[in-house]
C-alpha atoms as a PDB file:
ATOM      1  CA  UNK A   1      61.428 140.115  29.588  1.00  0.00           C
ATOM      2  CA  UNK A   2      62.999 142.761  30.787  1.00  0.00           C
ATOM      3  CA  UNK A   3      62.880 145.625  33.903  1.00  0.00           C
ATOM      4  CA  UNK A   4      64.027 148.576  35.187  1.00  0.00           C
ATOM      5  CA  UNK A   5      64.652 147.314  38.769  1.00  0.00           C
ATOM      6  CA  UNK A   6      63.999 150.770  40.285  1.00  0.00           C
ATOM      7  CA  UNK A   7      60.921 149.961  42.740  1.00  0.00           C
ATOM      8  CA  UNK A   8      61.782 149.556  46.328  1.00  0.00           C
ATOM      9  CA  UNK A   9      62.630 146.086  46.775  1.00  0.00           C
ATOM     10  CA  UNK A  10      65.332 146.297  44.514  1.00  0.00           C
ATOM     11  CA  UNK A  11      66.802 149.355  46.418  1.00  0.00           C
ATOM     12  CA  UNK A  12      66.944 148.323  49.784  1.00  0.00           C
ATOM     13  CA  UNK A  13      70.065 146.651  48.665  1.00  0.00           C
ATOM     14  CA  UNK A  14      72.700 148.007  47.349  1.00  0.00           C
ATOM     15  CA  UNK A  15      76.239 146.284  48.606  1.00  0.00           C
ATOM     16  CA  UNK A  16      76.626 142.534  47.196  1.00  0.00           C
ATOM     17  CA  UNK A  17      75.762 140.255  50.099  1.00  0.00           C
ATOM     18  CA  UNK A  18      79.393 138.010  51.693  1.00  0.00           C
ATOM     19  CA  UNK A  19      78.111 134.859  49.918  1.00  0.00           C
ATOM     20  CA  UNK A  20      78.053 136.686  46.463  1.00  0.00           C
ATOM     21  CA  UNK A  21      81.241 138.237  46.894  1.00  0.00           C
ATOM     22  CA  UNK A  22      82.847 135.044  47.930  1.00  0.00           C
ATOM     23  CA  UNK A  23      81.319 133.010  44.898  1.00  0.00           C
ATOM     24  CA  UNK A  24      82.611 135.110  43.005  1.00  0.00           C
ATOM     25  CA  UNK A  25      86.204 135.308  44.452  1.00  0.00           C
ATOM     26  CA  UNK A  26      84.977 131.393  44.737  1.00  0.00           C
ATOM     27  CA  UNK A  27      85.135 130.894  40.926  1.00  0.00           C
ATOM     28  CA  UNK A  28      87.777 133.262  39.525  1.00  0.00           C
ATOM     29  CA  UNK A  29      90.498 131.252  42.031  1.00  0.00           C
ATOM     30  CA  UNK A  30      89.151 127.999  40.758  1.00  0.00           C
ATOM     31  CA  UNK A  31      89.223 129.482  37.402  1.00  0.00           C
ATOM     32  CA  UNK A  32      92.945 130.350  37.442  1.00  0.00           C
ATOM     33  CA  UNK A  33      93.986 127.772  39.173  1.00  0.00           C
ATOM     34  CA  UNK A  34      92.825 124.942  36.607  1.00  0.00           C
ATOM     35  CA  UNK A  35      93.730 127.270  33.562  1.00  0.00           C
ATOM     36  CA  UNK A  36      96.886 127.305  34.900  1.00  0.00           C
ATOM     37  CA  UNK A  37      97.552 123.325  35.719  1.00  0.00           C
ATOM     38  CA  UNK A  38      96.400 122.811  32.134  1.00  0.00           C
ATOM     39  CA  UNK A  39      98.802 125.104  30.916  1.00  0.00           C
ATOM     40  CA  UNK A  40     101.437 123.954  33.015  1.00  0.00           C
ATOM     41  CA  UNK A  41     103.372 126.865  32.701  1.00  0.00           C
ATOM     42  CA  UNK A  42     103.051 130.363  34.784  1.00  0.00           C
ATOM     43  CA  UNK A  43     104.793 132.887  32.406  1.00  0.00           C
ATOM     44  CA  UNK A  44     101.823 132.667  29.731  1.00  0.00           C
ATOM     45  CA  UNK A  45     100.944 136.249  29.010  1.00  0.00           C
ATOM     46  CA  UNK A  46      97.687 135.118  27.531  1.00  0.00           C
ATOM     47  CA  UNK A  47      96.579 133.143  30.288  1.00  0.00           C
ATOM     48  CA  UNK A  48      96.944 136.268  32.517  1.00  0.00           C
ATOM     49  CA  UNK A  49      95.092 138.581  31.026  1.00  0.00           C
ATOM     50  CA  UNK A  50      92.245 136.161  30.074  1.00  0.00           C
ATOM     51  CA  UNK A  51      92.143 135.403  33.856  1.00  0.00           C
ATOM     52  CA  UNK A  52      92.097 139.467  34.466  1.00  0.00           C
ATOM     53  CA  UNK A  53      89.262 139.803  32.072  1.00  0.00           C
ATOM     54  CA  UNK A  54      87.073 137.379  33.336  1.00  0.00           C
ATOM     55  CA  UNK A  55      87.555 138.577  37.093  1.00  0.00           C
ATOM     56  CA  UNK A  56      87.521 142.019  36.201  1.00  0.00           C
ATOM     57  CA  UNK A  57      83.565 140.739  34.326  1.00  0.00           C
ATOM     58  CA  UNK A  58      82.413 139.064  37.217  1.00  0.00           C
ATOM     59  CA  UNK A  59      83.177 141.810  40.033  1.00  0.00           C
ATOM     60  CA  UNK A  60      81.888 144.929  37.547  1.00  0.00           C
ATOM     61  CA  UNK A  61      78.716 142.615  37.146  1.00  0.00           C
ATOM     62  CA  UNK A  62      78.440 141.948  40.924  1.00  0.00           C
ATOM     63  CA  UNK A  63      78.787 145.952  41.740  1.00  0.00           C
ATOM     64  CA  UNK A  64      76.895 146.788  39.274  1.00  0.00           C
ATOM     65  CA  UNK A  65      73.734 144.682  39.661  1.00  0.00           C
ATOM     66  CA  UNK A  66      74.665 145.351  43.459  1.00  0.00           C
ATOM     67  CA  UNK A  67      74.348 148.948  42.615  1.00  0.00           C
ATOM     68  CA  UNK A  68      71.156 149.296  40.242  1.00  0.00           C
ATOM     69  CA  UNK A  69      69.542 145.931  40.753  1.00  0.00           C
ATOM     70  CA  UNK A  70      70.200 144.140  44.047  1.00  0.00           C
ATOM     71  CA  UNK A  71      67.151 142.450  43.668  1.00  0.00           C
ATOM     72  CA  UNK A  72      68.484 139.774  40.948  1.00  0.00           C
ATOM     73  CA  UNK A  73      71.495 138.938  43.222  1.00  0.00           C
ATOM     74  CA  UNK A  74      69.191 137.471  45.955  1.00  0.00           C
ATOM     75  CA  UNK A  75      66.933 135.551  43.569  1.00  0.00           C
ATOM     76  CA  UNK A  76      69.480 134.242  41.685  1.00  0.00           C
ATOM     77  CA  UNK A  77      71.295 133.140  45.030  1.00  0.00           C
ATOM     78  CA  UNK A  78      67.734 131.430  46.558  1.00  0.00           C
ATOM     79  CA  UNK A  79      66.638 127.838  46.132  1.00  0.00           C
ATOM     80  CA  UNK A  80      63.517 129.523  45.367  1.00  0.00           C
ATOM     81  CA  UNK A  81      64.782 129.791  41.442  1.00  0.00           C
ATOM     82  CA  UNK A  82      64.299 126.362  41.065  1.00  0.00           C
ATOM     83  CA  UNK A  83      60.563 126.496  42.138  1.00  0.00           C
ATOM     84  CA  UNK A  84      58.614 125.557  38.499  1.00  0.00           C
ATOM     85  CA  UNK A  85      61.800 125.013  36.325  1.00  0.00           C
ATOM     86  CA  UNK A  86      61.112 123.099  32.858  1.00  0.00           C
ATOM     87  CA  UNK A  87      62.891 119.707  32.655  1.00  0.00           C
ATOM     88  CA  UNK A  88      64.716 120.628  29.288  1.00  0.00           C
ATOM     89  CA  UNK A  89      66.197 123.897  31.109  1.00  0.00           C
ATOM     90  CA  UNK A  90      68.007 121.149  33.676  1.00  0.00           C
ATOM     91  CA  UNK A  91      69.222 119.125  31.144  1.00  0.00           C
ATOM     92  CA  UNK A  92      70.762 122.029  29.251  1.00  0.00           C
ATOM     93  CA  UNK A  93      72.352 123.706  32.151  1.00  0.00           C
ATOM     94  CA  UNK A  94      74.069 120.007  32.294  1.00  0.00           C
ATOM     95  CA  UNK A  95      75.202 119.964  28.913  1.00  0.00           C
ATOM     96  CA  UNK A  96      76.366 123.841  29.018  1.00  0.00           C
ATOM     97  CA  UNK A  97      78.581 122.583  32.548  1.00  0.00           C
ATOM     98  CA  UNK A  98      79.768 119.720  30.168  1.00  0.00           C
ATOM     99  CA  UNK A  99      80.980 121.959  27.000  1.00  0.00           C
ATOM    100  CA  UNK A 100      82.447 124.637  29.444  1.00  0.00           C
ATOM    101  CA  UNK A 101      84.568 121.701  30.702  1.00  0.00           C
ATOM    102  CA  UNK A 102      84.946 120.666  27.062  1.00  0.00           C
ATOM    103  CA  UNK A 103      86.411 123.818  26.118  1.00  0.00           C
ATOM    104  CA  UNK A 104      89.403 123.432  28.553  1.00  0.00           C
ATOM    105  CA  UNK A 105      90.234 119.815  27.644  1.00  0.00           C
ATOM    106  CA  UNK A 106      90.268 121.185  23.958  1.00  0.00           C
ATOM    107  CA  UNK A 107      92.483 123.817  25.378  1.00  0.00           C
ATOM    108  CA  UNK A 108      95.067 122.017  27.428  1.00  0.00           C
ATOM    109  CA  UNK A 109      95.184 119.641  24.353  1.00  0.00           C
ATOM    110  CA  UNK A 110      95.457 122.106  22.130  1.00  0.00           C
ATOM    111  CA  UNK A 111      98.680 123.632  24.323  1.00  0.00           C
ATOM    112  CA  UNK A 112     100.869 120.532  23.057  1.00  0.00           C
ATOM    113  CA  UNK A 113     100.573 121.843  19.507  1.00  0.00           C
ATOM    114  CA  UNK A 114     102.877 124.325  17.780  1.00  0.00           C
ATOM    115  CA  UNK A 115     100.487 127.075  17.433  1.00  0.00           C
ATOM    116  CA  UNK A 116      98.640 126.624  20.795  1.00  0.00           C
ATOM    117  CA  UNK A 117      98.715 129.861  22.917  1.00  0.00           C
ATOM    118  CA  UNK A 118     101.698 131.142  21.837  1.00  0.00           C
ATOM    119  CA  UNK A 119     102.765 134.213  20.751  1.00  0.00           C
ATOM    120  CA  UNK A 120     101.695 137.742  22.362  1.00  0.00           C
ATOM    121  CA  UNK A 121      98.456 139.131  22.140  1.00  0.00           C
ATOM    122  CA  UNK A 122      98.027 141.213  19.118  1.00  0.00           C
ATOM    123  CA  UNK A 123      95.592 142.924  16.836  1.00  0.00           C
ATOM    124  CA  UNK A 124      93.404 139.789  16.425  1.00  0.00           C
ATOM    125  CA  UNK A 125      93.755 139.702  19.721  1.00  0.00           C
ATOM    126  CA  UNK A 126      92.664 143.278  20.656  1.00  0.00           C
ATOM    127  CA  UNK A 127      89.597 142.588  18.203  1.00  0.00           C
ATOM    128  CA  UNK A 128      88.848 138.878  20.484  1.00  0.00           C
ATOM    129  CA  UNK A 129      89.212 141.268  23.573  1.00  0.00           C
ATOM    130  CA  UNK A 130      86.692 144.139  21.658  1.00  0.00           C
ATOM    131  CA  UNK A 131      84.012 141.351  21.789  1.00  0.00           C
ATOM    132  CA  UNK A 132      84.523 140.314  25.240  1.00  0.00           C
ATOM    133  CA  UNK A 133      83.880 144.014  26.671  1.00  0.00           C
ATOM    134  CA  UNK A 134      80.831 144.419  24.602  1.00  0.00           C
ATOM    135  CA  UNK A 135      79.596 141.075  25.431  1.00  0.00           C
ATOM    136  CA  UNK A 136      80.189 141.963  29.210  1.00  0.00           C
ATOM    137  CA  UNK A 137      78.801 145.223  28.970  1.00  0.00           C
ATOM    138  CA  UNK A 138      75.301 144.016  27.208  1.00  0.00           C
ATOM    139  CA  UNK A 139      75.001 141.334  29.793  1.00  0.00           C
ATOM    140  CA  UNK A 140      75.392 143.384  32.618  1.00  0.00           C
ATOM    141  CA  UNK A 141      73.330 146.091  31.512  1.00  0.00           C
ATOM    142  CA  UNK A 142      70.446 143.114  30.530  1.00  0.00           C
ATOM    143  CA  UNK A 143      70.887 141.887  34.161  1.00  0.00           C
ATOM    144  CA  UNK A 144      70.628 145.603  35.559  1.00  0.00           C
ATOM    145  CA  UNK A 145      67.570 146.181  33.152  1.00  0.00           C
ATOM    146  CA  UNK A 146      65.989 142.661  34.371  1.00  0.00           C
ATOM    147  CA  UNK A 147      64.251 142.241  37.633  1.00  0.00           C
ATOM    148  CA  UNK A 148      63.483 138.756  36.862  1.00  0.00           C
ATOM    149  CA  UNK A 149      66.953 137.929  35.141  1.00  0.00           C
ATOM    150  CA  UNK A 150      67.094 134.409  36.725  1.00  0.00           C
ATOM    151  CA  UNK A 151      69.327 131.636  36.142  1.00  0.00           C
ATOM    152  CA  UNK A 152      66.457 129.095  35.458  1.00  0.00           C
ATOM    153  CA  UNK A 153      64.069 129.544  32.941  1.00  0.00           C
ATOM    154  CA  UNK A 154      60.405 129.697  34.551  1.00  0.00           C
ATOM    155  CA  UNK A 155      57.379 131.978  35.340  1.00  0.00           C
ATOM    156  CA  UNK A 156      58.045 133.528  38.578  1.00  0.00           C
ATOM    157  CA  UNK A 157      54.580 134.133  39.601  1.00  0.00           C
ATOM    158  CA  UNK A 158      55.806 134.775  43.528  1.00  0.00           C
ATOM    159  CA  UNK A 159      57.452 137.436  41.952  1.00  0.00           C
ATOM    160  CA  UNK A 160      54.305 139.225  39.863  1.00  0.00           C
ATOM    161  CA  UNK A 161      56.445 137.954  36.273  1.00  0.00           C
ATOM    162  CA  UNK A 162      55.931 140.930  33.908  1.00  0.00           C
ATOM    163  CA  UNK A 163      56.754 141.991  30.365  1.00  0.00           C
ATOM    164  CA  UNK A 164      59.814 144.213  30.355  1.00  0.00           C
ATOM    165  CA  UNK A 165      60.405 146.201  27.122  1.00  0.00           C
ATOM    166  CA  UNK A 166      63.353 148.790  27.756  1.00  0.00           C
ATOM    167  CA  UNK A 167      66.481 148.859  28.384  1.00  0.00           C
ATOM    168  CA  UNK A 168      68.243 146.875  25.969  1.00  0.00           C
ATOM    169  CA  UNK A 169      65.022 144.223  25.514  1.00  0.00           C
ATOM    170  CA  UNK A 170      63.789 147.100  23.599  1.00  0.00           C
ATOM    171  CA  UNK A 171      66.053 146.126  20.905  1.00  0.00           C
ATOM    172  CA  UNK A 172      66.382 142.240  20.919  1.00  0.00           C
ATOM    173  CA  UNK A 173      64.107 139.996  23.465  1.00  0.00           C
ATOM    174  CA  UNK A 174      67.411 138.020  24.934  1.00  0.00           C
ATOM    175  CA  UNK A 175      70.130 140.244  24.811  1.00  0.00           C
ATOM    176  CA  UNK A 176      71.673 138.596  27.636  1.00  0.00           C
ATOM    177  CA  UNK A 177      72.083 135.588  25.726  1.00  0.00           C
ATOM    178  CA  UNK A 178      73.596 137.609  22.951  1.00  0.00           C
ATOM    179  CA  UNK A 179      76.150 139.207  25.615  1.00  0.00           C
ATOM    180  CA  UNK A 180      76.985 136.102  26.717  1.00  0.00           C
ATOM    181  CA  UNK A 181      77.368 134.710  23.191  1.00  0.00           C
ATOM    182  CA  UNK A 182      79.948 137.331  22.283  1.00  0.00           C
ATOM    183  CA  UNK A 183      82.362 136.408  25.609  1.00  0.00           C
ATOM    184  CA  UNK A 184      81.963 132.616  24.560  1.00  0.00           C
ATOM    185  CA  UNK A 185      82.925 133.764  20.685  1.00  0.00           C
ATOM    186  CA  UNK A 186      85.989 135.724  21.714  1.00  0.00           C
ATOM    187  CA  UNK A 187      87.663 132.635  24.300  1.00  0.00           C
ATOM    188  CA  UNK A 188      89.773 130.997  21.298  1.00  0.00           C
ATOM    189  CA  UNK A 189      91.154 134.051  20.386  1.00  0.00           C
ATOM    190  CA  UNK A 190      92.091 135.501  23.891  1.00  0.00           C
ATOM    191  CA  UNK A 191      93.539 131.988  24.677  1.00  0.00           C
ATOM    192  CA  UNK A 192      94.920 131.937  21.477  1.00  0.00           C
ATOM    193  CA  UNK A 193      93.412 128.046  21.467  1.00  0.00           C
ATOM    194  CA  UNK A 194      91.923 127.016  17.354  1.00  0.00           C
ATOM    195  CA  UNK A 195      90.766 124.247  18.522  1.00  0.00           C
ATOM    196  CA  UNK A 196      88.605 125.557  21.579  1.00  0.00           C
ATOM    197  CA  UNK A 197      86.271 126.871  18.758  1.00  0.00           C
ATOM    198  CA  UNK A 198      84.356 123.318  18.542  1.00  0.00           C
ATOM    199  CA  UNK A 199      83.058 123.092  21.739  1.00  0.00           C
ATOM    200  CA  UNK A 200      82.693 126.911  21.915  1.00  0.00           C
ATOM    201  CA  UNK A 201      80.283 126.133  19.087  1.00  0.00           C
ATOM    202  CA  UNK A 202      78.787 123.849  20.436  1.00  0.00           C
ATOM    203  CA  UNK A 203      78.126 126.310  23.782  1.00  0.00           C
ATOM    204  CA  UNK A 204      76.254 128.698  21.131  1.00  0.00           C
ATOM    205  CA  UNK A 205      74.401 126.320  19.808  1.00  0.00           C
ATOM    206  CA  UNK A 206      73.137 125.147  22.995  1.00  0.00           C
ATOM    207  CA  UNK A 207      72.405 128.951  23.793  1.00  0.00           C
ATOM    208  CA  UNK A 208      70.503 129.172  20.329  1.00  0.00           C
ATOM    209  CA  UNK A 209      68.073 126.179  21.499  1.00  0.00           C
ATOM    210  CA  UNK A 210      67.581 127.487  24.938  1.00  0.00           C
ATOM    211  CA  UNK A 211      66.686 130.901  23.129  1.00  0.00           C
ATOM    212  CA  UNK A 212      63.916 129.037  21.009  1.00  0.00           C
ATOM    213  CA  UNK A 213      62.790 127.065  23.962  1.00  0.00           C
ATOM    214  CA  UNK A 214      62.501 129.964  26.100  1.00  0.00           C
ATOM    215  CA  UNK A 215      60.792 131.970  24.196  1.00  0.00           C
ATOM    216  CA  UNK A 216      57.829 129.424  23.233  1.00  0.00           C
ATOM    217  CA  UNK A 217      57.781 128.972  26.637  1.00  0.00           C
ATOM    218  CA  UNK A 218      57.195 132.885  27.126  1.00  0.00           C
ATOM    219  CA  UNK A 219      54.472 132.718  24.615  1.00  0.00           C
ATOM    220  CA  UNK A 220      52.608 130.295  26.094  1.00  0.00           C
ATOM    221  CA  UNK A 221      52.909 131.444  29.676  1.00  0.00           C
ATOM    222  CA  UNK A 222      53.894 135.180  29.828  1.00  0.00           C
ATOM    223  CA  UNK A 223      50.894 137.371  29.627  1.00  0.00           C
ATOM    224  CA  UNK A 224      51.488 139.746  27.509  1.00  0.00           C
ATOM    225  CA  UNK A 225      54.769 138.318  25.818  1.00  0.00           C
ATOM    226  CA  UNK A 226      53.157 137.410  22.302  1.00  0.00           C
ATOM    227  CA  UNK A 227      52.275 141.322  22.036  1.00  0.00           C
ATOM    228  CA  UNK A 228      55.632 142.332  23.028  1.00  0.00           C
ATOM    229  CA  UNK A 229      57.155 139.938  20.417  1.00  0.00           C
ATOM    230  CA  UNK A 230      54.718 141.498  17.565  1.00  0.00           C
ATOM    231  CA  UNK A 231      56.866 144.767  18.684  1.00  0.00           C
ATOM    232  CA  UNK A 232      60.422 143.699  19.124  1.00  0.00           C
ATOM    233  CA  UNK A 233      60.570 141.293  16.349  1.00  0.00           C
ATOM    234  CA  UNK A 234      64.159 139.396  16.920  1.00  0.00           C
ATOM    235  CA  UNK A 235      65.602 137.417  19.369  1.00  0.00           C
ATOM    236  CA  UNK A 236      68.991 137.674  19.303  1.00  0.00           C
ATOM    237  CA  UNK A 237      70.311 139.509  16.419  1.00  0.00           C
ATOM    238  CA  UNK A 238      68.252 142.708  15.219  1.00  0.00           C
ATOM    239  CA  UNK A 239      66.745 141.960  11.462  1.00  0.00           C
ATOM    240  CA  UNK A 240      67.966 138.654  11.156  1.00  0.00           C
ATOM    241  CA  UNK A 241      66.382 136.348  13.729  1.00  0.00           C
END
């Protein structure tokens, strides 16, 4: 369900609003600051960069969707997003909360072993940090594609919810879960954290059930969805499901 946020509403805005720009800053200080205590060290290499990706993602997505597709910025900011949300999409965004904490318990855990986080990055490394920047780069370009690219899953009927069939939704019908999928994937390799991969999986999983939930909900609900599935066949991965 995707859109090319070009009609007028979405341009009348184009800089990211204080309150998004301090979330954002918000989060990535939290962020560091807790990756950090876990670690209990400062001079971990790893731990840098990771926190240098992931605040480099979030302020490209913010200027970007800022840029091309202000629109999703305020509606993902109003209490009007929860208007009409299903009950199951609550209770995952609860467990998805619980397994991003998860992953950082595994993590700080996984720090007392003798293979947790050390060494420098390297190739497998580089290949971790590959997957990241795609993953960022399709779930950007999904959120600049998406007028209705909400944080909730619902109809948004105040907002004339359409079928949206270009941009990358003219490959896959929730490539922004499959963006996001790839920056979970590549987090035990850029922390350099084996164990992290368990809840990590779990995170997936839970992103594979939302997909399926989601997009019987679209069916039912969407006009028009059920003939846009007939013509983009796959959910997440092209010619395998």
């Amino acid at each position: 369900m995707t859109g090319c946020g070009c009609d007028v509403e979405a341009r009348s805005n184009s800089t990211p609003s204080r309150s998004a720009r301090l979330a954002v800053l918000g989060i990535c200080v939290v962020l560091t600051g807790v990756l950090f205590v876990l670690a209990r060290q400062l001079d971990w290499t790893r731990g840098w960069i990771y926190v240098g990706l992931l605040t480099s993602q979030a302020l490209v997505n913010l200027v970007c969707v800022a840029l091309w597709n202000p629109v999703v910025l305020r509606r993902r900011g109003s209490f009007a997003a929860l208007r009409g949300v299903k009950i199951w999409d609550i209770l995952w965004s609860v467990l998805t909360v619980l397994g991003a904490v998860a992953v950082y318990v595994v993590f700080a855990g996984d720090l007392g072993t003798p293979a947790g986080g050390v060494g420098p990055p390297g190739l497998v490394w580089l290949i971790g940090a590959t997957i990241f920047v795609s993953g960022w780069i399709l779930f950007t370009w999904s959120m600049i594609a998406n007028p209705f690219f909400e944080k909730t899953v619902r109809i948004q009927r105040e907002h004339g919810h359409r079928v949206i069939d270009s941009g990358t939704y003219a490959y896959v019908r929730h490539p922004g879960y499959v963006g996001f999928n790839a920056m979970c994937l590549s987090t035990p390799v850029l922390l350099g954290s084996v164990w992290t991969a368990l809840p990590i999986a779990i995170m997936v999983l839970l992103i594979v059930i939302r997909t399926v939930l989601e997009d019987r909900m679209l069916h039912a609900e969407l006009p028009g969805y059920a003939e846009y599935a007939t013509k983009v066949r796959f959910r997440l991965i092209p010619r395998v499901w």
